[in-house]
N, C-alpha and C. Protein backbone atom coordinates (compact mmCIF):
# COMPACT_ATOMS: atom_id res chain seq x y z
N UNK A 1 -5.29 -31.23 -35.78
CA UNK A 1 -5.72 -30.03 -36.48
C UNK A 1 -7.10 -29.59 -35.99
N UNK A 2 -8.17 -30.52 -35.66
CA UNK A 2 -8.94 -30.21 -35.54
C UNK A 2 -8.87 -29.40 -33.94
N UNK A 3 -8.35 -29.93 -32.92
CA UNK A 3 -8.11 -29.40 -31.72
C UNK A 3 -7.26 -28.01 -32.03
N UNK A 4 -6.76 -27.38 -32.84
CA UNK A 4 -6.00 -26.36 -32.96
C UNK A 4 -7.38 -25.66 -33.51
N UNK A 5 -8.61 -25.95 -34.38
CA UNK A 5 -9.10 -25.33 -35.15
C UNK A 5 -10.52 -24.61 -33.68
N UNK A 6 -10.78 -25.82 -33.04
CA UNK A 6 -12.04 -25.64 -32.17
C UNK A 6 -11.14 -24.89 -31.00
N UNK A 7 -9.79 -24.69 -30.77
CA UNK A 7 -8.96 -23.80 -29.80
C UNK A 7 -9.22 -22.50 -30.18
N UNK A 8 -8.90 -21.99 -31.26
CA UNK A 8 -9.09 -20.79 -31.84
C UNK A 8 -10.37 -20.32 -32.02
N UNK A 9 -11.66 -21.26 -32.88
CA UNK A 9 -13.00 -20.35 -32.68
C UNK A 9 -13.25 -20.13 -30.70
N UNK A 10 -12.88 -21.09 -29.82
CA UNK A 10 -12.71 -20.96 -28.78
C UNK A 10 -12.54 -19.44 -28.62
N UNK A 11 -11.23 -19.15 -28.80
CA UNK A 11 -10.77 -17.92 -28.38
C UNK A 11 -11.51 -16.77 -29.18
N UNK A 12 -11.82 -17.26 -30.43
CA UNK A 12 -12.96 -15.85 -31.02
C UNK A 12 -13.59 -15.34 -30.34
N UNK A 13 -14.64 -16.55 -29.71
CA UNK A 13 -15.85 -16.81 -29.36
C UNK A 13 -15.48 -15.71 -28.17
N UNK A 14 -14.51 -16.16 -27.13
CA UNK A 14 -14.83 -15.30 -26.05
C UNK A 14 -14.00 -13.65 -26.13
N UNK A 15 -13.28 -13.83 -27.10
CA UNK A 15 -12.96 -12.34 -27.44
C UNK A 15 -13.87 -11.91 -27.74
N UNK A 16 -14.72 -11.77 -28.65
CA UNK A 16 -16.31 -11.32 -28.84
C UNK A 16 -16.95 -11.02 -27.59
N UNK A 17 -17.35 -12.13 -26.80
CA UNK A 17 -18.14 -11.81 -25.38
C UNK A 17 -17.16 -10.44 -24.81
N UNK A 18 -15.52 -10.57 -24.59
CA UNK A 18 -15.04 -9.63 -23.78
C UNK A 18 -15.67 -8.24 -24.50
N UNK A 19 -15.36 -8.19 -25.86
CA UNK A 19 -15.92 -6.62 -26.30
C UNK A 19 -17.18 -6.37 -26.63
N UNK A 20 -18.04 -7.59 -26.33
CA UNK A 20 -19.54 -6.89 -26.34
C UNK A 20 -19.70 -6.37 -24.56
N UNK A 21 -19.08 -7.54 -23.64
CA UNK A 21 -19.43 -7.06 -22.29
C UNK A 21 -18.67 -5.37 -22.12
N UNK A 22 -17.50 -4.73 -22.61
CA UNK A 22 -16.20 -3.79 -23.06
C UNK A 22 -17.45 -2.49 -23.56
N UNK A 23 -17.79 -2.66 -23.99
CA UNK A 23 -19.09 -1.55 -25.37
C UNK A 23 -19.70 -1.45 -24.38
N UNK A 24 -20.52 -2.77 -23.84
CA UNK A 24 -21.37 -2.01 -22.93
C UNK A 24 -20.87 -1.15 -21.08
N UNK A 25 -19.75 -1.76 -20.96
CA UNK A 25 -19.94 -0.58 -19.86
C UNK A 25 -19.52 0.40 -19.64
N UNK A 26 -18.71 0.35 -21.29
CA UNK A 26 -18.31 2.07 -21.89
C UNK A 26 -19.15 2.90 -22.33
N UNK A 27 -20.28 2.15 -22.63
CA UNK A 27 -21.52 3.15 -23.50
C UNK A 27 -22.09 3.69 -22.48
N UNK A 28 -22.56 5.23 -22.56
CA UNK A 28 -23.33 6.06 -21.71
C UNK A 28 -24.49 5.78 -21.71
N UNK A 29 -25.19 6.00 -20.89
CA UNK A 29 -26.51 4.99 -20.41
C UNK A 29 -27.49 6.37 -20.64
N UNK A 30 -28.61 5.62 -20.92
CA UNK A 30 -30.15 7.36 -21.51
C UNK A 30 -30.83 7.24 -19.98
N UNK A 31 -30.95 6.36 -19.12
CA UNK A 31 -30.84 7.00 -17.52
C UNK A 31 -29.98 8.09 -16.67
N UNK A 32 -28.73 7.91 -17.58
CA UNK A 32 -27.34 8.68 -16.45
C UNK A 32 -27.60 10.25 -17.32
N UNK A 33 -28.34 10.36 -18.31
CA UNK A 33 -28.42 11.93 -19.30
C UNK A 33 -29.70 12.33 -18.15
N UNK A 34 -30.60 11.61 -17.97
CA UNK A 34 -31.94 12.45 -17.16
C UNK A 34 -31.17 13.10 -15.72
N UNK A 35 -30.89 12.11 -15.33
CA UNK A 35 -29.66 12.02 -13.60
C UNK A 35 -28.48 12.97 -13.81
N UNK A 36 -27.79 13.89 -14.65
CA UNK A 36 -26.93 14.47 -14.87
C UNK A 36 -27.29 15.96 -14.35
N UNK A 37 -28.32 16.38 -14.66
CA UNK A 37 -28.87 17.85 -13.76
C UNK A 37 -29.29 17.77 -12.65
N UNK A 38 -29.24 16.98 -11.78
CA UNK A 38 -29.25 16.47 -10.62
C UNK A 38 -28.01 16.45 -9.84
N UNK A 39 -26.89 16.05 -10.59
CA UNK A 39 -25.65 15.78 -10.08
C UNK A 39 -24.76 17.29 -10.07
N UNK A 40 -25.16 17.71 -11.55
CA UNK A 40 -24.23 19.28 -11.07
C UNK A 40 -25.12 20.30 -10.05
N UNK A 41 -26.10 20.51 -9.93
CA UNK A 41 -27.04 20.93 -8.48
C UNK A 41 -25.95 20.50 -7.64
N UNK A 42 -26.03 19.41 -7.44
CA UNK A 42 -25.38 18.67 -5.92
C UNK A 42 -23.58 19.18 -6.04
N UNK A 43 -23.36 19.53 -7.35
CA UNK A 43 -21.77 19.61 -7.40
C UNK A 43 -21.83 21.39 -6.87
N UNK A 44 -22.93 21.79 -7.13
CA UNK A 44 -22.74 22.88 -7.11
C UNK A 44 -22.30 23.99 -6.10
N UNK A 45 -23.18 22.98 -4.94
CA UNK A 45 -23.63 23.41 -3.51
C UNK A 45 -22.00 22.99 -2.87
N UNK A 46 -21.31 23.75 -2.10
CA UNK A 46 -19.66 22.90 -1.37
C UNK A 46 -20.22 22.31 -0.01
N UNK A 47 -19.44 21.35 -0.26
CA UNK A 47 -19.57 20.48 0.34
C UNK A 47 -18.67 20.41 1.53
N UNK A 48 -19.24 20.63 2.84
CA UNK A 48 -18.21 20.27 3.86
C UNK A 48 -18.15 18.76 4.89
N UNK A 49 -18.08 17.92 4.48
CA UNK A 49 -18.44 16.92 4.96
C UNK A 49 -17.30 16.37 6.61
N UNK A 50 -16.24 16.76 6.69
CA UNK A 50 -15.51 16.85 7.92
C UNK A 50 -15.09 18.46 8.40
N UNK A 51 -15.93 19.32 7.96
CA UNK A 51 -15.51 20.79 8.36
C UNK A 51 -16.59 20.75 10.05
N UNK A 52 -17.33 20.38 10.60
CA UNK A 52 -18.29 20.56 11.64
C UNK A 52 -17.51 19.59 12.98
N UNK A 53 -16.49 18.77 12.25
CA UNK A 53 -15.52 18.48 13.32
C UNK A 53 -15.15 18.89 14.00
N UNK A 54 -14.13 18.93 15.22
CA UNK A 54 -13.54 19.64 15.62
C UNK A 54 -11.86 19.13 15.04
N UNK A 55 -10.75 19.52 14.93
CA UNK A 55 -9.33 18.66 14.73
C UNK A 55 -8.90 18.59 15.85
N UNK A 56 -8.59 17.26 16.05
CA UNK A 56 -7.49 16.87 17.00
C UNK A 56 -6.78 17.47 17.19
N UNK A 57 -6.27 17.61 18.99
CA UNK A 57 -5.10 18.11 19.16
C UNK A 57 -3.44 17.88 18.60
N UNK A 58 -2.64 18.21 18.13
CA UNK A 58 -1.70 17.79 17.34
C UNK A 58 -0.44 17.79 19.15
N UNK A 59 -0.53 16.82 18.67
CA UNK A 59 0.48 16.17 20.30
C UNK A 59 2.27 17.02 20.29
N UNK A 60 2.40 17.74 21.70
CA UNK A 60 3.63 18.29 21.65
C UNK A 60 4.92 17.45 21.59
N UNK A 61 5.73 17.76 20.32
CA UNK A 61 6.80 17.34 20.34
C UNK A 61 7.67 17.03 21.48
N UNK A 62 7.92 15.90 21.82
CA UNK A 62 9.09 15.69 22.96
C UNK A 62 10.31 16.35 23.10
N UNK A 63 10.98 17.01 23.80
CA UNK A 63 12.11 17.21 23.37
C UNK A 63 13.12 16.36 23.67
N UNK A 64 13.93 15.85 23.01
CA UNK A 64 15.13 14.73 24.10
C UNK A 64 16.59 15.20 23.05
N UNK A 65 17.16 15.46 24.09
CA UNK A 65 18.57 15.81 24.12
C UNK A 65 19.23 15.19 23.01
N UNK A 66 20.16 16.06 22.77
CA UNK A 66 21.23 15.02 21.36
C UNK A 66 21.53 13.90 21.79
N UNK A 67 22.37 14.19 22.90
CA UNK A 67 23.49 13.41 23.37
C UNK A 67 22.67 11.81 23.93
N UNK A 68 21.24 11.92 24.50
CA UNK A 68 20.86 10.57 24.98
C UNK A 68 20.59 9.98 22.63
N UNK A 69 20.03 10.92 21.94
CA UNK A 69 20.53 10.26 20.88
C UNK A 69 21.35 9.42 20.12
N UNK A 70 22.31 9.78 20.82
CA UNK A 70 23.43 9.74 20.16
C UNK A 70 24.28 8.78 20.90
N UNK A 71 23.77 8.47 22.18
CA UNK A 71 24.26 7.21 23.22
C UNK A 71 23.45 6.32 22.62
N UNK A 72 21.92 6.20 22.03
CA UNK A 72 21.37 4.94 21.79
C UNK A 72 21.63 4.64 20.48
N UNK A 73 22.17 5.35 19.93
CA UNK A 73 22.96 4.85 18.43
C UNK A 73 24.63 4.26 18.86
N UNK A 74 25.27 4.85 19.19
CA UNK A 74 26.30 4.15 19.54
C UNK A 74 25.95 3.08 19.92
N UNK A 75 25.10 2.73 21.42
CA UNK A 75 24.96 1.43 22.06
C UNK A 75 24.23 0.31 21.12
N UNK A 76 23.44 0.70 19.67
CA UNK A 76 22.89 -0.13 18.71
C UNK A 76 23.85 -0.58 17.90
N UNK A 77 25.22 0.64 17.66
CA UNK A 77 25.98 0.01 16.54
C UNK A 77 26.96 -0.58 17.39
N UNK A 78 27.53 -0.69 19.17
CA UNK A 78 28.29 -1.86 19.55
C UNK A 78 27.73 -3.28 19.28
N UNK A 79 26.07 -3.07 19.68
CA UNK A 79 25.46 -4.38 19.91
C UNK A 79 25.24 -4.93 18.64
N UNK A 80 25.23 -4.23 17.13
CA UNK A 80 25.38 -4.84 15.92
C UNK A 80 26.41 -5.41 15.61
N UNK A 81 27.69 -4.79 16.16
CA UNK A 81 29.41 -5.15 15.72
C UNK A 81 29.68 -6.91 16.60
N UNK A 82 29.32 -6.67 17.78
CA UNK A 82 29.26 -7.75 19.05
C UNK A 82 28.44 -8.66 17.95
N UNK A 83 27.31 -8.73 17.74
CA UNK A 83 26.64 -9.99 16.99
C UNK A 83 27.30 -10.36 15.94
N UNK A 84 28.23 -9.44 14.87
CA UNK A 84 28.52 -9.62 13.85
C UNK A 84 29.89 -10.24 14.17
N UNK A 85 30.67 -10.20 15.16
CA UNK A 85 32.28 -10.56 15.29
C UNK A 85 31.82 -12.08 16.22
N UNK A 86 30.30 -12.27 16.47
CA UNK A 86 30.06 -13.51 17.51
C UNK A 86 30.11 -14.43 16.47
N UNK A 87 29.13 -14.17 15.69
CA UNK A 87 28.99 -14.83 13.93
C UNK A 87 29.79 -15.03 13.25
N UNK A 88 31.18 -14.42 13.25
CA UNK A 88 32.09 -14.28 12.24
C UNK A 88 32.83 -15.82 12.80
N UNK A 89 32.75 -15.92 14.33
CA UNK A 89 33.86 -16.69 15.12
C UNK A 89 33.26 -17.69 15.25
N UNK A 90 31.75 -17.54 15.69
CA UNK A 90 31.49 -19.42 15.58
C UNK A 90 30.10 -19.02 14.31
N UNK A 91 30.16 -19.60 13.13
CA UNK A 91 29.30 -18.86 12.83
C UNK A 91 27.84 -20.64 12.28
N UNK A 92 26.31 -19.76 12.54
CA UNK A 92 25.55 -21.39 12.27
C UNK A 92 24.27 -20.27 12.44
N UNK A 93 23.37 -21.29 12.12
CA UNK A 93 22.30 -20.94 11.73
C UNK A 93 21.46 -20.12 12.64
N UNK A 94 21.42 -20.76 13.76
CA UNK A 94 20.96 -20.43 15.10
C UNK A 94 21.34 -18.88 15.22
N UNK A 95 22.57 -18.35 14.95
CA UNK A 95 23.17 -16.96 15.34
C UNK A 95 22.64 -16.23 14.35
N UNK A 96 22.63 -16.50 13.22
CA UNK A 96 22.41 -16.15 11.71
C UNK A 96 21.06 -15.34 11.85
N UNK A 97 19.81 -16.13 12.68
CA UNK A 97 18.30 -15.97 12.34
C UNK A 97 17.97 -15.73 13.72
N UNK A 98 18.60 -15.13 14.16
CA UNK A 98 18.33 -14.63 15.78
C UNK A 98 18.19 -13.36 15.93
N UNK A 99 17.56 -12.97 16.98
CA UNK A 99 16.42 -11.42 16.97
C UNK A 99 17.98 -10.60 17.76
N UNK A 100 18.06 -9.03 17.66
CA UNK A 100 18.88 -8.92 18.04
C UNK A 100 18.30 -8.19 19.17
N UNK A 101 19.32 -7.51 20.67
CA UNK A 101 18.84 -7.51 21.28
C UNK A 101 18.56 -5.85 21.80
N UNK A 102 19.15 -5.18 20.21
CA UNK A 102 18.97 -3.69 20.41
C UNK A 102 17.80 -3.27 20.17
N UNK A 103 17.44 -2.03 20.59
CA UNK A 103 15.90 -1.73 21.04
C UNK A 103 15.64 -1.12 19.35
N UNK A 104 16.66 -0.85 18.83
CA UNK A 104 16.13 -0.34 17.34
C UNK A 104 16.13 -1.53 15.81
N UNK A 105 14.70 -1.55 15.30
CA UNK A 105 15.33 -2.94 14.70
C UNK A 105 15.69 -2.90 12.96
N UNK A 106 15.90 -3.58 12.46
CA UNK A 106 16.79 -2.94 11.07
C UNK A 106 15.58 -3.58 10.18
């Protein structure tokens, strides 16, 4: 009983500390009221802080044909079917956790 009793003022104790440390760094500070007409000045003025940049060139789209598309998807989903019917027939760990050897990876 007594270990149940000194557990609990325990836990008072530092619930207290959490909401006195809680109050204070919710309470507005009588430094941040002097510093406040200072801050809308500065809000006031716009601010361009990456406008004197110049922007990067935005890189021209490649163009590439449907059809080479559409060959490297086919040739990804033989080389997925091929691993999957290799696995099916002898199937172990080794095959299971092995990198495959299509250029697109899942």
């Amino acid at each position: 009983m007594d270990m149940f009793i000194m557990g609990l003022c325990f836990t008072f104790f530092c619930l207290a500390i959490t909401a006195a440390a809680f109050a204070a760094a919710t309470r507005p500070r009588a430094s941040q009221a002097a510093a406040q007409p200072e801050l809308r000045a500065i809000e006031a003025t716009p601010t361009r802080f990456f406008a004197d940049r110049a922007k990067p060139p935005l890189p021209t789209p490649i163009a590439v044909p449907i059809e080479v598309l559409l060959q490297q998807i086919e040739n990804h989903v033989r080389l997925e079917q091929a691993a999957a019917e290799s696995f099916v027939a002898y199937p172990s760990h080794a095959l299971l956790h092995s990198k495959t050897t299509s250029p697109f990876v899942n």
